[in-house]
C-alpha atoms as a PDB file:
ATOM      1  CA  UNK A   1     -27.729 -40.094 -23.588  1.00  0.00           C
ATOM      2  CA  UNK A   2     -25.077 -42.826 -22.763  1.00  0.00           C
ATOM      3  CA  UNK A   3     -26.171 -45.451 -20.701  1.00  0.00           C
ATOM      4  CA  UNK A   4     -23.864 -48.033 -18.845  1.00  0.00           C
ATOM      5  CA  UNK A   5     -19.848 -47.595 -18.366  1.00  0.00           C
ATOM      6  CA  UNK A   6     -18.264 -47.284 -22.126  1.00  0.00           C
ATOM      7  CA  UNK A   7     -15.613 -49.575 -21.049  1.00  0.00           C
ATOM      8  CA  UNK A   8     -17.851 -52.586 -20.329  1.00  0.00           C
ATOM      9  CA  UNK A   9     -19.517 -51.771 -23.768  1.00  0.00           C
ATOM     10  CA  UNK A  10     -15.925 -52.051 -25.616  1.00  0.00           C
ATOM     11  CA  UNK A  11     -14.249 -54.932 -23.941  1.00  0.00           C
ATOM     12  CA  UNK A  12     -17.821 -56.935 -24.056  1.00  0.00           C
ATOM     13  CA  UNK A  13     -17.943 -57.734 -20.458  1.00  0.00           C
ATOM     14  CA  UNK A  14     -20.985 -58.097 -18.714  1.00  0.00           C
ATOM     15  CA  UNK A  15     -20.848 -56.848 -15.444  1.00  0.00           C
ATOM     16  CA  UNK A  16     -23.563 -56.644 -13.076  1.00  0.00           C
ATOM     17  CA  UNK A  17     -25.066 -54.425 -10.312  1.00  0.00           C
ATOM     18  CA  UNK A  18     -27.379 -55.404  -7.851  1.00  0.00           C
ATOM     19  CA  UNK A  19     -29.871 -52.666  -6.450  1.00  0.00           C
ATOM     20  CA  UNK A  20     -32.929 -53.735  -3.786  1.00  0.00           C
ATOM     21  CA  UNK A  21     -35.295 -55.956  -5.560  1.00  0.00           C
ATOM     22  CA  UNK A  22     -33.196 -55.949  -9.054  1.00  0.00           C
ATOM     23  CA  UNK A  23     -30.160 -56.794 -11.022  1.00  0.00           C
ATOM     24  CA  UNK A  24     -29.135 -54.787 -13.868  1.00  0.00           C
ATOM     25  CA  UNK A  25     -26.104 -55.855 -16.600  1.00  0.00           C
ATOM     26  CA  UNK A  26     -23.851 -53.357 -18.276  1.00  0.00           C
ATOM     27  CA  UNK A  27     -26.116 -54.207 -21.237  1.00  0.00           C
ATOM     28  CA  UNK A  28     -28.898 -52.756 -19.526  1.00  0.00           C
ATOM     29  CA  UNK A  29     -31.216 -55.602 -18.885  1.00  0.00           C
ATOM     30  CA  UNK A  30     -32.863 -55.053 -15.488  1.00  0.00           C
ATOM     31  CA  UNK A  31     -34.396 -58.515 -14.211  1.00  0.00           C
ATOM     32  CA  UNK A  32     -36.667 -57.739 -11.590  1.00  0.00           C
ATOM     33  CA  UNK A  33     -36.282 -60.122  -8.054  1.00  0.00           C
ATOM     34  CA  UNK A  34     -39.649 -59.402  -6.806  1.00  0.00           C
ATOM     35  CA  UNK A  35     -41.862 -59.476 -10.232  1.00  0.00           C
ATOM     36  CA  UNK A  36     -43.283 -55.949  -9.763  1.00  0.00           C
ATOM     37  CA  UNK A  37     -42.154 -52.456 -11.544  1.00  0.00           C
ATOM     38  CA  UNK A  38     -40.878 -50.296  -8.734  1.00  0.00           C
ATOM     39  CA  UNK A  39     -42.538 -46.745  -9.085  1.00  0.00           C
ATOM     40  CA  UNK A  40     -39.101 -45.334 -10.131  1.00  0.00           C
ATOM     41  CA  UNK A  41     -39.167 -47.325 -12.958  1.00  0.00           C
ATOM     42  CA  UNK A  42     -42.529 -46.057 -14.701  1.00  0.00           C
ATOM     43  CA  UNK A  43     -42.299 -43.409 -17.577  1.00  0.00           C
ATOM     44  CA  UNK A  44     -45.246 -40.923 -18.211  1.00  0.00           C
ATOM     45  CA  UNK A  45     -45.154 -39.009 -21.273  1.00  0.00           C
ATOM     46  CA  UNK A  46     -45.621 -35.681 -22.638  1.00  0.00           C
ATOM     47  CA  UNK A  47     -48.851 -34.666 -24.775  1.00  0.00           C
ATOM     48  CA  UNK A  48     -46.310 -33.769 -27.394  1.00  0.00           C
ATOM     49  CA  UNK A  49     -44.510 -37.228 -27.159  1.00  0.00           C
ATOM     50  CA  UNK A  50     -47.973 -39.021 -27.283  1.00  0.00           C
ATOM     51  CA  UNK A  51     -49.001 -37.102 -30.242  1.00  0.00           C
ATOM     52  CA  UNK A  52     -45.459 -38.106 -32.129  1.00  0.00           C
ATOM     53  CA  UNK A  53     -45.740 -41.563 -30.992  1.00  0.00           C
ATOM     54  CA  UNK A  54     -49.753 -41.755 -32.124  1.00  0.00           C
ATOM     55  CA  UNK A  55     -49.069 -40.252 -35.432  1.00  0.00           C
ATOM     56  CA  UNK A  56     -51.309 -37.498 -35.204  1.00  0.00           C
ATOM     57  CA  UNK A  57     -48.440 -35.055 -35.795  1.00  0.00           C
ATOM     58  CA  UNK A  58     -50.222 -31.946 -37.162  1.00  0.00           C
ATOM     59  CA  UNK A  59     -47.436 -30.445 -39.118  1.00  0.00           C
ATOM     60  CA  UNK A  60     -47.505 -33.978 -40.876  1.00  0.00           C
ATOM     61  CA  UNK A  61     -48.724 -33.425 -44.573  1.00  0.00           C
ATOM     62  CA  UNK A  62     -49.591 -37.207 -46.086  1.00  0.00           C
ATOM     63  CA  UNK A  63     -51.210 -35.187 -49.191  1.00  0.00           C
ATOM     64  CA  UNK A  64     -48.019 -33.258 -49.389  1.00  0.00           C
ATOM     65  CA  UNK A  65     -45.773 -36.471 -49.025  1.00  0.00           C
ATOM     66  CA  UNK A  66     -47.459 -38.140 -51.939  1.00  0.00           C
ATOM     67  CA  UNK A  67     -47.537 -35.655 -53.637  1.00  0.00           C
ATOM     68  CA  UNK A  68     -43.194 -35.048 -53.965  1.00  0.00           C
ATOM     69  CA  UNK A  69     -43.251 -38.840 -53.789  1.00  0.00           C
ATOM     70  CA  UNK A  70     -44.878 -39.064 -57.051  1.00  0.00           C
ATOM     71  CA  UNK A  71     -43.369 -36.149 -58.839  1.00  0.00           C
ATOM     72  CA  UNK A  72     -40.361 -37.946 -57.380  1.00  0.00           C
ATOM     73  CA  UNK A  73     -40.843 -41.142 -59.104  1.00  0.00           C
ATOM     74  CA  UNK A  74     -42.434 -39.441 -62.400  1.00  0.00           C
ATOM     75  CA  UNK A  75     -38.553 -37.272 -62.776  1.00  0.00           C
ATOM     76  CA  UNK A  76     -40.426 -33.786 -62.740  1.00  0.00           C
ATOM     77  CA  UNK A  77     -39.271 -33.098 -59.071  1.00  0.00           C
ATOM     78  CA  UNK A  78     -37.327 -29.620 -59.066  1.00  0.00           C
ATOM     79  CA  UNK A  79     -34.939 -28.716 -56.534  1.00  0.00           C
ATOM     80  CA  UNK A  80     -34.774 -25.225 -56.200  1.00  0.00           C
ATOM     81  CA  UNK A  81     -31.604 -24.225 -54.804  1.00  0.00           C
ATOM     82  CA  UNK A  82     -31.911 -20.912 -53.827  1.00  0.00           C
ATOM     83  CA  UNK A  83     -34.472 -22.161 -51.420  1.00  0.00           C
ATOM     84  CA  UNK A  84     -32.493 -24.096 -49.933  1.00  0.00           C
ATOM     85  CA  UNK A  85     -29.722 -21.637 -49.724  1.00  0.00           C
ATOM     86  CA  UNK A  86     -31.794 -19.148 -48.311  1.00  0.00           C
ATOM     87  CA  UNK A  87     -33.455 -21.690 -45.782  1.00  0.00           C
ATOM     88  CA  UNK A  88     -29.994 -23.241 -44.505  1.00  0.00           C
ATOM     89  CA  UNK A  89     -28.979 -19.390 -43.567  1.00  0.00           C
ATOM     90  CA  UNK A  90     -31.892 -18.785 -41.772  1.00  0.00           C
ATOM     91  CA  UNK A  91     -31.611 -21.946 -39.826  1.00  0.00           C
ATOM     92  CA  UNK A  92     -27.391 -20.960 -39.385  1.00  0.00           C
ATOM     93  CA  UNK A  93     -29.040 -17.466 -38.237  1.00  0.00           C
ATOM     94  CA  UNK A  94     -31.137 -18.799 -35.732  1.00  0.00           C
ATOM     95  CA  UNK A  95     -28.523 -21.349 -34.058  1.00  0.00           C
ATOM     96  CA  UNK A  96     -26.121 -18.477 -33.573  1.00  0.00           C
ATOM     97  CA  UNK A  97     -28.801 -16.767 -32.190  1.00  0.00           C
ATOM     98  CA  UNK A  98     -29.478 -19.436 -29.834  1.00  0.00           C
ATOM     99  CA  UNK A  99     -25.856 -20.044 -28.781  1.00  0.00           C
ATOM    100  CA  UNK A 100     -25.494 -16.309 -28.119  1.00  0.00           C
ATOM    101  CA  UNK A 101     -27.883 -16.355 -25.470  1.00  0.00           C
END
């Protein structure tokens, strides 16, 4: 998502818009005129953001991670690439699935 007008952004101008009880640049620095957040302004998130920004990601495998790491950094990491063949059609499957709809 594109914030501000791409103009401003390319020429480097900093042009400003005042809104009741803030000023916010084209660089998209709000400074707040009364020293409160306005309800508007507050973000809740998701369980499923919380969990990716917590790091408690279940389909997260550190065991696994070392694991290719090392076999990585020992040289007796294979790449298999009918695997990845097959998974990259699958995946192409499922997008034109998707777009279909």
């Amino acid at each position: 998502m594109k914030i501000g007008n791409p103009i401003d952004k390319a020429t480097g101008s900093s042009s400003s818009h005042r809104t009741e009880g803030a000023t916010t640049t084209s660089s998209g620095k709000t400074s707040s005129l009364d020293g409160g957040v306005s309800q508007s302004a507050k973000v809740s998130l998701s369980p499923m953001a919380t969990s990716l920004f917590s790091g408690s990601d279940p389909a997260f495998d550190a065991g696994k991670v070392d694991k290719v790491k090392q076999s990585i950094d020992d040289g007796t990491y294979k790449v298999d690439p009918e695997v990845i063949a097959d998974k990259l059609i699958s995946n192409a499957k499922d997008l034109l699935k998707r777009s279909s709809n």
